[in-house]
N, C-alpha and C. Protein backbone atom coordinates (compact mmCIF):
# COMPACT_ATOMS: atom_id res chain seq x y z
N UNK A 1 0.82 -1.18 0.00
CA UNK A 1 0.00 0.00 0.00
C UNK A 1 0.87 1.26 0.00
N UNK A 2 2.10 1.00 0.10
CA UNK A 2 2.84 2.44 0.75
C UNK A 2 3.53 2.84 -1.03
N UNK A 3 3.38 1.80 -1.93
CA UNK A 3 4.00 2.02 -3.20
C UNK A 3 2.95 2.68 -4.47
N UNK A 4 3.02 3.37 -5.05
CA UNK A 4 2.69 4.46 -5.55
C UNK A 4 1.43 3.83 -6.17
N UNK A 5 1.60 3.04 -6.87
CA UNK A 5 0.34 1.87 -7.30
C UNK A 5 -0.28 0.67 -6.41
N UNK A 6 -0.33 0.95 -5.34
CA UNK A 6 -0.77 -0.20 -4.28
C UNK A 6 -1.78 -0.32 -4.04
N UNK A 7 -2.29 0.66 -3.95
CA UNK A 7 -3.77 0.99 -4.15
C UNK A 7 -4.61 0.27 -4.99
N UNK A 8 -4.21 0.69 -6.34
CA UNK A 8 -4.62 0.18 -7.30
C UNK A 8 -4.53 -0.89 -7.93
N UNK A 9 -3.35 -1.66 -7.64
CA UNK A 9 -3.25 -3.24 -7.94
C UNK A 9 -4.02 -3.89 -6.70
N UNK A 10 -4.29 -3.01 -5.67
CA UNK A 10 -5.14 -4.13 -4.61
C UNK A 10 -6.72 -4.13 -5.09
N UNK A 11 -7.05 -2.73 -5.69
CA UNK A 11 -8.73 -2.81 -6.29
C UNK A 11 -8.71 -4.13 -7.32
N UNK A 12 -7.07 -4.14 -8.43
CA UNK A 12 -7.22 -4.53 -9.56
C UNK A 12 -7.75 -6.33 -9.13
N UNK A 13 -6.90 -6.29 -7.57
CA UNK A 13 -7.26 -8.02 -7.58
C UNK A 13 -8.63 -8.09 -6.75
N UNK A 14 -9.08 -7.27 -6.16
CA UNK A 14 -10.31 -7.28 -5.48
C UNK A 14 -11.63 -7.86 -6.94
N UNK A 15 -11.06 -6.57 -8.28
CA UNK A 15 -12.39 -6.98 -8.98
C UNK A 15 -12.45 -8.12 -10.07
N UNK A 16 -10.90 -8.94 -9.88
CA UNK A 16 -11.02 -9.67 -10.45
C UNK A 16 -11.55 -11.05 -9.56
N UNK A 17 -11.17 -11.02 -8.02
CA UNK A 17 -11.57 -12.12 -7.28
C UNK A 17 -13.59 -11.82 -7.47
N UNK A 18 -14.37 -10.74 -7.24
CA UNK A 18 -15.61 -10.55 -7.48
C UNK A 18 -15.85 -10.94 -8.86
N UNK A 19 -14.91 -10.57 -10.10
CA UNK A 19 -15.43 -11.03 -11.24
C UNK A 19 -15.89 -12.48 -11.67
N UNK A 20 -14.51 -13.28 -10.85
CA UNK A 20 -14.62 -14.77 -10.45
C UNK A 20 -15.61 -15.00 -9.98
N UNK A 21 -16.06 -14.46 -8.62
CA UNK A 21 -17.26 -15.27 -8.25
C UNK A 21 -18.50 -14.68 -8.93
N UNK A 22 -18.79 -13.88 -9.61
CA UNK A 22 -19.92 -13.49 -10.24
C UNK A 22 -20.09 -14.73 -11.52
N UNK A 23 -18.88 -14.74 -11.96
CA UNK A 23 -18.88 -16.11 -13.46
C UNK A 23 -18.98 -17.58 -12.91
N UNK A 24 -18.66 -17.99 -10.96
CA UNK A 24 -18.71 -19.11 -10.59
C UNK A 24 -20.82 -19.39 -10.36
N UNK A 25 -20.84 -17.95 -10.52
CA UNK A 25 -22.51 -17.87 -9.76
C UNK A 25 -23.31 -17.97 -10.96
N UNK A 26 -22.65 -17.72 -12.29
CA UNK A 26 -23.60 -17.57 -13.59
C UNK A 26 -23.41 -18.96 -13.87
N UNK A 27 -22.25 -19.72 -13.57
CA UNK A 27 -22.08 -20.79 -14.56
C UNK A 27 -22.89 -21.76 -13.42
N UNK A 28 -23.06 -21.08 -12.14
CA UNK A 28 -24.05 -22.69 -11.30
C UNK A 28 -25.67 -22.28 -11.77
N UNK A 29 -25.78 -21.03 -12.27
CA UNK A 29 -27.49 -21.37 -12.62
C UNK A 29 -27.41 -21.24 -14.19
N UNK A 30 -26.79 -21.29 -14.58
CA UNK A 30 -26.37 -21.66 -16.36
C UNK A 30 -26.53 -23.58 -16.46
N UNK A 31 -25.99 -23.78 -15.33
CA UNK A 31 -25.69 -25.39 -15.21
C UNK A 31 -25.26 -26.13 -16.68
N UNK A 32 -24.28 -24.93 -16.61
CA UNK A 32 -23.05 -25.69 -18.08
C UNK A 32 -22.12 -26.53 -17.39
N UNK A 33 -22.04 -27.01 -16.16
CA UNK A 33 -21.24 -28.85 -15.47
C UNK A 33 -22.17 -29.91 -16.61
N UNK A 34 -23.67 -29.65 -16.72
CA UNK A 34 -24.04 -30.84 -17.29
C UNK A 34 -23.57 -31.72 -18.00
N UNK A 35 -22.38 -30.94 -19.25
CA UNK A 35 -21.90 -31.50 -20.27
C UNK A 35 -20.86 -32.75 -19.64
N UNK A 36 -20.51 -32.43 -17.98
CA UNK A 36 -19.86 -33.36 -17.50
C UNK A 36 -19.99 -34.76 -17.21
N UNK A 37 -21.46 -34.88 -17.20
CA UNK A 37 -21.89 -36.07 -17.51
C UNK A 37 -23.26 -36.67 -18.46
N UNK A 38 -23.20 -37.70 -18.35
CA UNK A 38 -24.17 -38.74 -19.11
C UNK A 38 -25.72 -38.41 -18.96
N UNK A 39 -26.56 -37.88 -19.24
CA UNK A 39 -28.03 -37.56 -18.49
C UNK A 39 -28.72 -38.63 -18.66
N UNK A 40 -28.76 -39.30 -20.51
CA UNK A 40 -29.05 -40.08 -21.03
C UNK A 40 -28.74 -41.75 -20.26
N UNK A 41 -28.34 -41.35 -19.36
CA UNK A 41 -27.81 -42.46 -18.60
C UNK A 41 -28.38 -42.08 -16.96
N UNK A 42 -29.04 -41.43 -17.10
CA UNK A 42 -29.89 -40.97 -15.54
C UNK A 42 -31.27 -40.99 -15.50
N UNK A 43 -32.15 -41.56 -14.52
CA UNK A 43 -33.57 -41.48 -14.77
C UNK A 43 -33.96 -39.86 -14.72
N UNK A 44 -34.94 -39.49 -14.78
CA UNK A 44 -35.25 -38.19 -15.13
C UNK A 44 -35.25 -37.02 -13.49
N UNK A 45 -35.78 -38.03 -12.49
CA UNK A 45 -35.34 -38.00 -11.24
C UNK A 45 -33.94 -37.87 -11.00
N UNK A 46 -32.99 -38.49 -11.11
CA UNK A 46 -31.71 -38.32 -11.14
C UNK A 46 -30.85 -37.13 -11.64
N UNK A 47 -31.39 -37.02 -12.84
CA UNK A 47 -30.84 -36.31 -13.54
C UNK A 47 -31.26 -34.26 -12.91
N UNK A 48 -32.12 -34.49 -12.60
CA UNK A 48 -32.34 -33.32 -11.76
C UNK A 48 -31.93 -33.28 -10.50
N UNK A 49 -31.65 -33.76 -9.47
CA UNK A 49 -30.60 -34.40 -8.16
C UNK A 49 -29.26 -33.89 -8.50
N UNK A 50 -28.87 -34.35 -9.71
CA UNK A 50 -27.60 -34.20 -10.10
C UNK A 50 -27.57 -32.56 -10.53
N UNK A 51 -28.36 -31.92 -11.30
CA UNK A 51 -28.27 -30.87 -11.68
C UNK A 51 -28.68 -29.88 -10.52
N UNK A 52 -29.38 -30.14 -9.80
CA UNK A 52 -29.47 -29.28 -8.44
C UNK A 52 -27.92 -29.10 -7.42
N UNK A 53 -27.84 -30.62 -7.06
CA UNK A 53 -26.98 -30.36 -6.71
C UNK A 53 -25.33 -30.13 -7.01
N UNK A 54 -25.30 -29.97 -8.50
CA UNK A 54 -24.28 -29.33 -8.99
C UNK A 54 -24.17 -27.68 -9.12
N UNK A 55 -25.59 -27.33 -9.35
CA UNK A 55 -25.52 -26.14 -8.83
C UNK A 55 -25.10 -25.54 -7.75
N UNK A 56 -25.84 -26.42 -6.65
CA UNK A 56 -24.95 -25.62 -5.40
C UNK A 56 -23.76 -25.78 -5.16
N UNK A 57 -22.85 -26.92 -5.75
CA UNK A 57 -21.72 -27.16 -5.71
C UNK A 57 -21.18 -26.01 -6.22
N UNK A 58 -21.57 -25.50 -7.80
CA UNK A 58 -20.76 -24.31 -8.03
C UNK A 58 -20.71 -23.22 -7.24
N UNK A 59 -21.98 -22.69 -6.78
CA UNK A 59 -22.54 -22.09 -5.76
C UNK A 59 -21.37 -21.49 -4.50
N UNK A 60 -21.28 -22.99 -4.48
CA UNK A 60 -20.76 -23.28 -2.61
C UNK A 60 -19.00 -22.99 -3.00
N UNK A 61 -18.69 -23.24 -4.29
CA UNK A 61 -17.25 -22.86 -4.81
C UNK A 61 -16.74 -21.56 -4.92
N UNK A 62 -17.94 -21.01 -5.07
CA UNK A 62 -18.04 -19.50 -5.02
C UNK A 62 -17.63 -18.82 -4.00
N UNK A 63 -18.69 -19.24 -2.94
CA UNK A 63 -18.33 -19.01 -1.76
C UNK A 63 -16.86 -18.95 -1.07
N UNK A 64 -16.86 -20.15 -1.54
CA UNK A 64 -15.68 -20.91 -0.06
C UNK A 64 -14.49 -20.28 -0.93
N UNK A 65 -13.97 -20.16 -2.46
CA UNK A 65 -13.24 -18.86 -2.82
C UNK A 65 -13.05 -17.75 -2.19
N UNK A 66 -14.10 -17.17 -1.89
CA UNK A 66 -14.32 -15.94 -1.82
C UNK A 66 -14.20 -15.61 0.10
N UNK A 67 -13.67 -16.81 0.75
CA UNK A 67 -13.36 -16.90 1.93
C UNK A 67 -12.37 -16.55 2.10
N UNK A 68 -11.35 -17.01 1.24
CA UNK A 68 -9.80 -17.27 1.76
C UNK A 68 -9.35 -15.40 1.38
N UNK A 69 -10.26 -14.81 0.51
CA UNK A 69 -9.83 -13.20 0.67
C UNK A 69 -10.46 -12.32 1.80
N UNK A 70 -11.34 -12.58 2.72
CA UNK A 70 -11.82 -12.30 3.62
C UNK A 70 -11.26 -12.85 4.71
């Protein structure tokens, strides 16, 4: 902070750690993980289980990121 740009490289990583979790939060209700697996291979029940809770997985990735700068 005491160097002439300190300031400003600390906003620069602040809005890139927020930019991160804003794109971890689009891509868990986008639920583009799907492509990670088989659906066609899940009952229809399943396959929503899985997509819920991959959402919050991204969700919760978001989060728990966004810990270690706090």
């Amino acid at each position: 902070m005491a160097m002439p740009l300190g300031r400003i490289a600390i906003g620069l990583v602040g809005l890139i750690v927020v930019a991160v979790g804003l794109y971890q939060i689009y891509q868990g209700f986008k639920a583009g993980f799907e492509r990670q697996f088989q659906t066609y291979a899940l009952t229809p029940k399943e396959a929503k289980l899985a997509t819920d809770v991959g959402r919050f997985g991204t969700a919760a990735r978001e989060w728990s990121s966004r810990s270690w700068v706090f």
